[in-house]
C-alpha atoms as a PDB file:
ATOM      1  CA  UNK A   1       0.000   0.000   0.000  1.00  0.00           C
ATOM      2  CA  UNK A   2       1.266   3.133  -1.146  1.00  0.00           C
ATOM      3  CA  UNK A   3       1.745   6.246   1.840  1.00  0.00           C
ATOM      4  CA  UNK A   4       0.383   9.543   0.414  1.00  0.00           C
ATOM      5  CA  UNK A   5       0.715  12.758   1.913  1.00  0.00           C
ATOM      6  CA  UNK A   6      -2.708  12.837   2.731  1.00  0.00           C
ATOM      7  CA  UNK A   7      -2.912   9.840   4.392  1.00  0.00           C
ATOM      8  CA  UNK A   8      -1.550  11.969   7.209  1.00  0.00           C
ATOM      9  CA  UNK A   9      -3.594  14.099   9.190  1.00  0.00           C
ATOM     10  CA  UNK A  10      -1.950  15.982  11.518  1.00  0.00           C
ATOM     11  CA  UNK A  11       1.060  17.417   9.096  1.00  0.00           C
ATOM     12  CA  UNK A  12       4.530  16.189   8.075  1.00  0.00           C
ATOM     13  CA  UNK A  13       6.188  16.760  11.752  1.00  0.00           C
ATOM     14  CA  UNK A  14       4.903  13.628  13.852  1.00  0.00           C
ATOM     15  CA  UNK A  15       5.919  11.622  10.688  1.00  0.00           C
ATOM     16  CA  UNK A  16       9.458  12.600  10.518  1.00  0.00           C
ATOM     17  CA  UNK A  17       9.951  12.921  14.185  1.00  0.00           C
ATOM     18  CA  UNK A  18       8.563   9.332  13.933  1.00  0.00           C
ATOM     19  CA  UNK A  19      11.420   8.491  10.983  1.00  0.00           C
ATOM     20  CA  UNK A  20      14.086  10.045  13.252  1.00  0.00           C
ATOM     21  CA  UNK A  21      13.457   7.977  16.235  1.00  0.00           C
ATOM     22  CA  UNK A  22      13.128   4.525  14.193  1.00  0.00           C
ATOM     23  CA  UNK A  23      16.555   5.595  12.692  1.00  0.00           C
ATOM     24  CA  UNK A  24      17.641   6.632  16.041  1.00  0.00           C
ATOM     25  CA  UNK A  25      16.934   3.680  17.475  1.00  0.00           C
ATOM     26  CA  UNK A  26      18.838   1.752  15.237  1.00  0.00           C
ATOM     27  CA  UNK A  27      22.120   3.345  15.524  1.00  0.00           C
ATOM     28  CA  UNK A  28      21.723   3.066  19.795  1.00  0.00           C
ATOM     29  CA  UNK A  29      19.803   0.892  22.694  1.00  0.00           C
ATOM     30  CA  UNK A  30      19.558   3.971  24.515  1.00  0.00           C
ATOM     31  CA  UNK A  31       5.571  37.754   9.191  1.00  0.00           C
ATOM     32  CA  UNK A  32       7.267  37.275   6.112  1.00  0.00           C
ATOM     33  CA  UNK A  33       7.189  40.702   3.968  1.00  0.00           C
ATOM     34  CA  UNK A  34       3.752  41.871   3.269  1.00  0.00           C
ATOM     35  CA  UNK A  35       1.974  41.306   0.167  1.00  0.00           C
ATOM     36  CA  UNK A  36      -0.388  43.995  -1.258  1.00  0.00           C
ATOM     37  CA  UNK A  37      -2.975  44.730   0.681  1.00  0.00           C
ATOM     38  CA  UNK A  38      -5.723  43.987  -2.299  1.00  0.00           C
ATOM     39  CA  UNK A  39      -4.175  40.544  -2.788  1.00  0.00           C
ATOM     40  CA  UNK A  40      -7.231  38.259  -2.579  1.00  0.00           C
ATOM     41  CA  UNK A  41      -9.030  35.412  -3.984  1.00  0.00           C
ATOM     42  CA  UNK A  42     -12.337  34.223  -4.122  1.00  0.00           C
ATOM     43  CA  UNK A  43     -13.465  30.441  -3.476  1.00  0.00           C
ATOM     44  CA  UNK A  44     -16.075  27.932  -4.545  1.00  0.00           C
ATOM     45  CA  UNK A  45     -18.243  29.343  -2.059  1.00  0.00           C
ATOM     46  CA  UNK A  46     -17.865  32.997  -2.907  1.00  0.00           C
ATOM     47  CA  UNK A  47     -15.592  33.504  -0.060  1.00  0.00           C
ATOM     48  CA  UNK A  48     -12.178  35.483  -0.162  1.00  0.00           C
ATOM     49  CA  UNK A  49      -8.663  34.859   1.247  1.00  0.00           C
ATOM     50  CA  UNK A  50      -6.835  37.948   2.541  1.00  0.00           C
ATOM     51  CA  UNK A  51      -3.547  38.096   2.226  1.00  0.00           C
ATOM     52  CA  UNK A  52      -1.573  37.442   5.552  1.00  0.00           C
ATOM     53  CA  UNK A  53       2.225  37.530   3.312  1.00  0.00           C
ATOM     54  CA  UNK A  54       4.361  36.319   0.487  1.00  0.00           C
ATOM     55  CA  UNK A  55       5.599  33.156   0.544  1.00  0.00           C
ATOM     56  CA  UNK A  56       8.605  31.789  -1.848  1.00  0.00           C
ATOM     57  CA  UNK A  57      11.103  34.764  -1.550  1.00  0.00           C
ATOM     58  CA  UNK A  58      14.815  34.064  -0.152  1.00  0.00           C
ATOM     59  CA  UNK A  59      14.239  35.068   3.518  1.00  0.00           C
ATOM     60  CA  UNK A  60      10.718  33.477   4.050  1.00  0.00           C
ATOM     61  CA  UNK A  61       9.459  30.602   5.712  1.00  0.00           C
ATOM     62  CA  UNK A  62       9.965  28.498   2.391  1.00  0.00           C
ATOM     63  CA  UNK A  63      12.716  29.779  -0.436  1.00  0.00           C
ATOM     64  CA  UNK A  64      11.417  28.354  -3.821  1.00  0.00           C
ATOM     65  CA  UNK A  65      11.095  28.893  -7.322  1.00  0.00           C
ATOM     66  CA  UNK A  66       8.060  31.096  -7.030  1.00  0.00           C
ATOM     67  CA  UNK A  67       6.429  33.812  -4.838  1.00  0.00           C
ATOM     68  CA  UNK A  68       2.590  33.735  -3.707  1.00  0.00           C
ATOM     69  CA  UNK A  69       0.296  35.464  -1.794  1.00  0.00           C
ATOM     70  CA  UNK A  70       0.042  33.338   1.970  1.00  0.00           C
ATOM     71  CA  UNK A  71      -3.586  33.237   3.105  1.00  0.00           C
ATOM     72  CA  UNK A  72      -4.347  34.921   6.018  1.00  0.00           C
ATOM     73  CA  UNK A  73      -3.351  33.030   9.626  1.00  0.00           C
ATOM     74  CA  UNK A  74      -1.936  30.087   7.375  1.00  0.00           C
ATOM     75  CA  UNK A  75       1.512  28.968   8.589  1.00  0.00           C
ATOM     76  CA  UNK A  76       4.656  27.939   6.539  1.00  0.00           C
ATOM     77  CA  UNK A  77       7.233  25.797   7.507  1.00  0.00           C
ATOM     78  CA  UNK A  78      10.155  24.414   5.194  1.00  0.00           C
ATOM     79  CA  UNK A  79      10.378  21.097   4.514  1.00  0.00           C
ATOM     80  CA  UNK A  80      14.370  19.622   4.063  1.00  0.00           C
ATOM     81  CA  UNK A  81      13.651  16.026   2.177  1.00  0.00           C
ATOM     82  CA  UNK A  82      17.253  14.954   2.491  1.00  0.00           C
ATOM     83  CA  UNK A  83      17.744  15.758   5.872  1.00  0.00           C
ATOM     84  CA  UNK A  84      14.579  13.697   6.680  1.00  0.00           C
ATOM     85  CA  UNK A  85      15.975  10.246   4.857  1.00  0.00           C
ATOM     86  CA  UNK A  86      20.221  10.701   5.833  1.00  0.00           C
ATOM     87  CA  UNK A  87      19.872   9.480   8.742  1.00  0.00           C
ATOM     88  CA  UNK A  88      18.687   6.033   8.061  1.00  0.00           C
ATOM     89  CA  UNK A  89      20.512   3.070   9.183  1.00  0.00           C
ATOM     90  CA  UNK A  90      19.912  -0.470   9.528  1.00  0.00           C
ATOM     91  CA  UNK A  91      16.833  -2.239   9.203  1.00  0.00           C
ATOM     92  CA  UNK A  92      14.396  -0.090  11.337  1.00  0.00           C
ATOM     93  CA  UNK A  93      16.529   2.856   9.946  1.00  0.00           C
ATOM     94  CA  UNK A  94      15.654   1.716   6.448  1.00  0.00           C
ATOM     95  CA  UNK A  95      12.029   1.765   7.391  1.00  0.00           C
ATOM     96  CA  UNK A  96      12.134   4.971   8.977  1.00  0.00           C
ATOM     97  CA  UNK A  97      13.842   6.035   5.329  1.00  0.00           C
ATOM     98  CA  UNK A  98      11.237   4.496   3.199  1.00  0.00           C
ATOM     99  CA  UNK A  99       8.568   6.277   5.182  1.00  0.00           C
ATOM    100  CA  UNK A 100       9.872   9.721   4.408  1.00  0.00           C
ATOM    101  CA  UNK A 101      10.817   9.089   1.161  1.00  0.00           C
ATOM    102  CA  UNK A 102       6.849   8.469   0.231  1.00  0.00           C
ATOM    103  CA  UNK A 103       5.760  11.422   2.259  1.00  0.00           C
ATOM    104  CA  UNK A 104       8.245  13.405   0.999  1.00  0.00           C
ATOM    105  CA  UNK A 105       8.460  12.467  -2.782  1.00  0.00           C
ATOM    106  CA  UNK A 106       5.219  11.876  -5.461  1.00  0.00           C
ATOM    107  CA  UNK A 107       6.451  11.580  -9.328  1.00  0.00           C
ATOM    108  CA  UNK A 108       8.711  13.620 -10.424  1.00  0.00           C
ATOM    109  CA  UNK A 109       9.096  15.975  -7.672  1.00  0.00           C
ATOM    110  CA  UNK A 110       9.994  16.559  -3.716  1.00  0.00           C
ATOM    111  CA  UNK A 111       8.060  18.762  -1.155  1.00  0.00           C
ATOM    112  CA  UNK A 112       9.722  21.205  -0.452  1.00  0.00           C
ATOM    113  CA  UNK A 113       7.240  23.384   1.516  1.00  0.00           C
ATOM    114  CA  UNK A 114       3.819  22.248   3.818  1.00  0.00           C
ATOM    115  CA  UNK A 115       1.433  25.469   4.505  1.00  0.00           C
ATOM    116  CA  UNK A 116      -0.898  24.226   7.624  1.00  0.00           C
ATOM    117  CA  UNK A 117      -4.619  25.946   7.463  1.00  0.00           C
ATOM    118  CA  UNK A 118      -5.514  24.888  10.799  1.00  0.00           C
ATOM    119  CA  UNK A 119      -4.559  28.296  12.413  1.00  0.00           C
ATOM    120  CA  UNK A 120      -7.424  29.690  10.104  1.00  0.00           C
ATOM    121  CA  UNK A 121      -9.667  27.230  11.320  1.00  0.00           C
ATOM    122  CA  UNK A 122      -9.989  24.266   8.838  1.00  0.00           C
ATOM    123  CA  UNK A 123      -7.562  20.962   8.487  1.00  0.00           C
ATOM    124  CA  UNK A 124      -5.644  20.755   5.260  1.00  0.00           C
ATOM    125  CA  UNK A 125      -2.487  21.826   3.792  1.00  0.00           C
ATOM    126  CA  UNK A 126      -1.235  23.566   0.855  1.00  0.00           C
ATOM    127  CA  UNK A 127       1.587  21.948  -0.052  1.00  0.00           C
ATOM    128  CA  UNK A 128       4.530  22.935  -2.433  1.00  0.00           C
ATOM    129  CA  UNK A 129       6.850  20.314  -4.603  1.00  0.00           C
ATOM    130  CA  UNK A 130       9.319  20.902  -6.507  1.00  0.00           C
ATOM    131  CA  UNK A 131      11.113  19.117  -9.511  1.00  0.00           C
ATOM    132  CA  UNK A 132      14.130  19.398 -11.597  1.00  0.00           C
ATOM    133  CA  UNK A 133      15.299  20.978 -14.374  1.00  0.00           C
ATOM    134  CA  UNK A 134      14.889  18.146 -17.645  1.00  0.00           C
ATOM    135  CA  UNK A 135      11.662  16.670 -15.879  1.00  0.00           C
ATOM    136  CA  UNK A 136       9.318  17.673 -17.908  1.00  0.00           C
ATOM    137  CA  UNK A 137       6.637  20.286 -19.224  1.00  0.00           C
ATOM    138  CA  UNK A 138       4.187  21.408 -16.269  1.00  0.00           C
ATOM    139  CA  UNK A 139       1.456  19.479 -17.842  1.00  0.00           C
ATOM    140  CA  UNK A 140       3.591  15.888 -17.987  1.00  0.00           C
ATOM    141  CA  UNK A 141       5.070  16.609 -14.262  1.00  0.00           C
ATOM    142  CA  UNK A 142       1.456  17.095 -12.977  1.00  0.00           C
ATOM    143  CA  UNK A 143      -0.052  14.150 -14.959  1.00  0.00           C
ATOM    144  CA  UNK A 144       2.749  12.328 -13.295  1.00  0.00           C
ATOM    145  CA  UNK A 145       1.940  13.784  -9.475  1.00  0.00           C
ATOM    146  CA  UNK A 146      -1.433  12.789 -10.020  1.00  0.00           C
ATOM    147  CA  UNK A 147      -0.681   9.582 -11.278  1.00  0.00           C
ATOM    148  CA  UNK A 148       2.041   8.744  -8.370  1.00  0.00           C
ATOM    149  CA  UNK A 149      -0.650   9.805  -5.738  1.00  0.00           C
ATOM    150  CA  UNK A 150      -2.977   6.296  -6.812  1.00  0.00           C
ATOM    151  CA  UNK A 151      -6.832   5.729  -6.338  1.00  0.00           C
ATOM    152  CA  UNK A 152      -7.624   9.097  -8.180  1.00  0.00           C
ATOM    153  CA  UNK A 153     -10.907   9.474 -10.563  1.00  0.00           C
ATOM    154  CA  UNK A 154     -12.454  12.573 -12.871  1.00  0.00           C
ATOM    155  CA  UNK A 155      -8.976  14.526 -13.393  1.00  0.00           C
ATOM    156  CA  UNK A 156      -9.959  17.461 -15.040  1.00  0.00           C
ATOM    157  CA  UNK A 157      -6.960  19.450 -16.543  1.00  0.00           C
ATOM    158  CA  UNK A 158      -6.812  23.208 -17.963  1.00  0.00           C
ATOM    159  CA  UNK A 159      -4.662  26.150 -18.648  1.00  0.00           C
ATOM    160  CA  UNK A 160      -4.213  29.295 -16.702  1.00  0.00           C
ATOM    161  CA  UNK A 161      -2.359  32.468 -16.537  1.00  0.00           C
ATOM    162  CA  UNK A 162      -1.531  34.858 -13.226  1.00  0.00           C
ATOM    163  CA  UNK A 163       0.584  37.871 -14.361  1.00  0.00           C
ATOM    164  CA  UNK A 164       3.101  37.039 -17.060  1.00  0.00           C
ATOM    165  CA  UNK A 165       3.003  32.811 -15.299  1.00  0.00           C
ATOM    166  CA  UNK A 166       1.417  30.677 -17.302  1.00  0.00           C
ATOM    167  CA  UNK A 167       0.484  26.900 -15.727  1.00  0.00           C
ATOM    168  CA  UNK A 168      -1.516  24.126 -15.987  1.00  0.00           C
ATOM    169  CA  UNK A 169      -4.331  22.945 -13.219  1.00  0.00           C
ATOM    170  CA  UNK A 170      -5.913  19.945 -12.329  1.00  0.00           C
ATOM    171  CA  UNK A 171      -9.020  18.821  -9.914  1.00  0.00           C
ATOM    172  CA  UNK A 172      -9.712  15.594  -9.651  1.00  0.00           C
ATOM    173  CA  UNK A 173     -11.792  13.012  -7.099  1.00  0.00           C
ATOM    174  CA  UNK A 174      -9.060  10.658  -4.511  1.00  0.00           C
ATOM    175  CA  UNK A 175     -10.335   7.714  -2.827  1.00  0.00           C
ATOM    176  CA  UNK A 176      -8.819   7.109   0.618  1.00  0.00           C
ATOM    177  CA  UNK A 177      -8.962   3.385   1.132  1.00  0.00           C
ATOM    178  CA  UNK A 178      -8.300   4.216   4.627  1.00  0.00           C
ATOM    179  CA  UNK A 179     -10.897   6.196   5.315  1.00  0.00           C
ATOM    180  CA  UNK A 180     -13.291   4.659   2.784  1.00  0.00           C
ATOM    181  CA  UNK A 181     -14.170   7.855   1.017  1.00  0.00           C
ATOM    182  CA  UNK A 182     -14.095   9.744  -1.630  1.00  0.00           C
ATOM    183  CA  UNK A 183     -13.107  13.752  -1.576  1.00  0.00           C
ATOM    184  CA  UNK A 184     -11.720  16.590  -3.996  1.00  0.00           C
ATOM    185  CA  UNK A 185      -8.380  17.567  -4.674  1.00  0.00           C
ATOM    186  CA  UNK A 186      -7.025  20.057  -6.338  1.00  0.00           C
ATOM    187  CA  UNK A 187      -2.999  21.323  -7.959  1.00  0.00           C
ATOM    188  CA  UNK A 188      -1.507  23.066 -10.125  1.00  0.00           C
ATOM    189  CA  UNK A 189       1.945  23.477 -11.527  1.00  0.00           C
ATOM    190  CA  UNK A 190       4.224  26.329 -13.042  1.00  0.00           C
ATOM    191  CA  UNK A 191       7.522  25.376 -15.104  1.00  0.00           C
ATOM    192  CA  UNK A 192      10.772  27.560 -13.830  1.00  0.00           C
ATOM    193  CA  UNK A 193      14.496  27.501 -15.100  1.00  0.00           C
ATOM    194  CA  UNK A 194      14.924  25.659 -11.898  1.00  0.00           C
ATOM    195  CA  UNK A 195      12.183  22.697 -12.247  1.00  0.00           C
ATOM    196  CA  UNK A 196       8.462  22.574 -12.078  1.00  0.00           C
ATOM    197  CA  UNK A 197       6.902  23.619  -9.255  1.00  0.00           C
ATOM    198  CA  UNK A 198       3.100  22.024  -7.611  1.00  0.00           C
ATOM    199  CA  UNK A 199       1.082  23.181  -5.699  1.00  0.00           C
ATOM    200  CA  UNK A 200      -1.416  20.732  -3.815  1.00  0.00           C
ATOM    201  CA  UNK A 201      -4.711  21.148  -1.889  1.00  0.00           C
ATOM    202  CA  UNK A 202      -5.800  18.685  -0.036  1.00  0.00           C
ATOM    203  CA  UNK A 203      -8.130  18.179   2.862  1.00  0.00           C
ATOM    204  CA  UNK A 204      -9.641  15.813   5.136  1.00  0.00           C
ATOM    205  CA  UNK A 205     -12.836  15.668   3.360  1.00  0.00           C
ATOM    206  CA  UNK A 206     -14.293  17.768   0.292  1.00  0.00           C
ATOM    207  CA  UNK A 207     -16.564  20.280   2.604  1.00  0.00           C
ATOM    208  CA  UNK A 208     -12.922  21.306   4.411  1.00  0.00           C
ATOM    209  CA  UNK A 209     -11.315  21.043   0.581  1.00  0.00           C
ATOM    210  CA  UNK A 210     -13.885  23.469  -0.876  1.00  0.00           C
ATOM    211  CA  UNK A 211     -13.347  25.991   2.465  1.00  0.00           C
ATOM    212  CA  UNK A 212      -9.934  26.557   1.835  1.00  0.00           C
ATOM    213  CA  UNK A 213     -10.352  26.722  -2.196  1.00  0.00           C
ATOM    214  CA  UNK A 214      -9.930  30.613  -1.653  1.00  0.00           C
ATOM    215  CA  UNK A 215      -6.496  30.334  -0.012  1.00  0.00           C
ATOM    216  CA  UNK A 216      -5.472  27.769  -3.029  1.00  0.00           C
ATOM    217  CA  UNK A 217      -6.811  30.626  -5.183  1.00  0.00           C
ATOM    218  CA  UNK A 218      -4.976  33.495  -3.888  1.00  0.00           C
ATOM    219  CA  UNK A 219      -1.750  31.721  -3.971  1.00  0.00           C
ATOM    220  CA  UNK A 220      -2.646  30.660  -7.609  1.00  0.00           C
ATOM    221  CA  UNK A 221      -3.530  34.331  -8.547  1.00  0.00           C
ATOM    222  CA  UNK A 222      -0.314  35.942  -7.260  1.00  0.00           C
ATOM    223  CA  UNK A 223       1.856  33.147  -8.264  1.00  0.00           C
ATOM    224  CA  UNK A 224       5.343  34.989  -9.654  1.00  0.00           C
ATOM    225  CA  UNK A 225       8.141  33.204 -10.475  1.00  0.00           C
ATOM    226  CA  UNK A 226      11.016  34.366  -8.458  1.00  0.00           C
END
C-alpha cells in the first residue's frame, strides 16, 4: 500500500519525528514581507482569502522557485527532504527512510514546503513540490503527481495564466482506502528555469477542501516566479 501525503492528518512533523526515532533507534539501545494589501481570492463558495504575506522569496518561511500570496493566519514551515531520509541506518533505519521518502516524494518531484490551514480554522495543507530541471513540461510533471498519488478518478486538466506565469491545473476526485471515502483535490503546476513547481490542496474531506479553495486561489492568482 502506497503512503500519500494525505494519508496523514496531523502534518509532516509527527511523521518525521517518527522516521528520526526509528533511525535513532537503530544506531543506539539507549511575518514574512507583506503582500499587497488587495491581494485576494475568491473560493467555490464565494468567499475570499486575505492576504496574511508572500511566501517563496529568499528570507521566508519556504525559499522556492516562485512567490505567492500566503492566506491569512496560514503557517509555513520548510520542509528539508534529504535531511529527513540521511539518517537512516539499519533495518528499522531503512524503514524509517522508506517512510519519508513516500511522504516526501510523489512523481517527479519533492516537497519542499507544507502550509498548515488549521490556524485559520480548517484541516488541510497547501503543499509545495518541486522538480528538476529536464523533468518535464508542467502538464507531464502534474499528470505524473497525479498519477504517483494512486486511487484518483475525474482529473480534469486546464490552462491558466496569473501575471506574465502561465500553468496548468488539475481537480480531480481521490479515494482514501483508509478512510473509505471519496473527496476533492485540487494542484496546479508552473515550469521555472529551476524545475516545475506544484502546488497541492488537499483536505480531510471535500466540505474542508472546498473551504480553503480561496487560499489555493490566492496563492494561484499571485503566483510569480522568483
Amino acid at each position: 500500500m502506497r503512503i500519500t501525503t494525505d494519508t496523514v492528518r496531523g502534518g509532516l512533523a509527527p511523521v518525521l519525528l517518527l522516521a528520526g526515532m526509528l533511525a535513532g533507534c537503530a544506531e543506539s539501545p539507549e511575518d514574512d514581507a507583506k503582500a499587497p494589501a488587495t491581494a485576494q481570492a475568491t473560493g467555490a463558495k464565494g468567499t475570499a482569502a486575505r492576504s496574511g504575506g508572500t511566501i517563496g522569496a529568499a528570507g521566508s518561511a519556504c525559499e522556492l522557485p516562485v512567490t505567492f500570496a500566503l492566506a491569512k493566519r496560514w503557517k509555513a514551515k520548510a520542509v528539508h527532504a534529504g535531511a529527513a531520509s540521511s539518517a537512516s541506518s539499519g533495518s528499522d533505519g531503512e524503514l524509517a527512510g522508506d517512510l519519508a521518502d513516500a511522504l516526501l516524494h510523489q512523481g517527479p518531484v519533492t516537497m519542499a514546503c507544507e502550509i498548515d490551514a488549521k490556524p485559520a480554522g480548517n484541516i488541510g495543507f497547501l503543499r509545495v513540490w518541486t522538480g528538476s530541471p529536464g523533468d518535464g513540461d508542467a502538464r507531464s510533471v502534474l499528470r505524473a503527481f497525479v498519477a504517483a498519488e494512486g486511487n484518483t478518478s475525474k482529473e480534469k486538466y486546464r490552462t491558466f495564466k496569473a501575471g506574465g506565469v502561465s500553468g496548468v491545473e488539475v481537480e480531480y476526485l481521490y479515494t482514501s482506502k483508509l478512510l473509505d471515502e471519496v473527496k476533492k483535490e485540487s494542484a496546479f503546476a508552473v515550469a521555472t528555469s529551476d524545475g516545475t513547481v506544484v502546488l497541492h490542496l488537499g483536505g480531510m474531506d471535500t466540505e474542508e477542501h472546498e473551504e480553503m479553495l480561496p487560499a489555493y486561489e490566492l496563492a494561484k492568482r499571485t503566483l510569480r516566479v522568483a
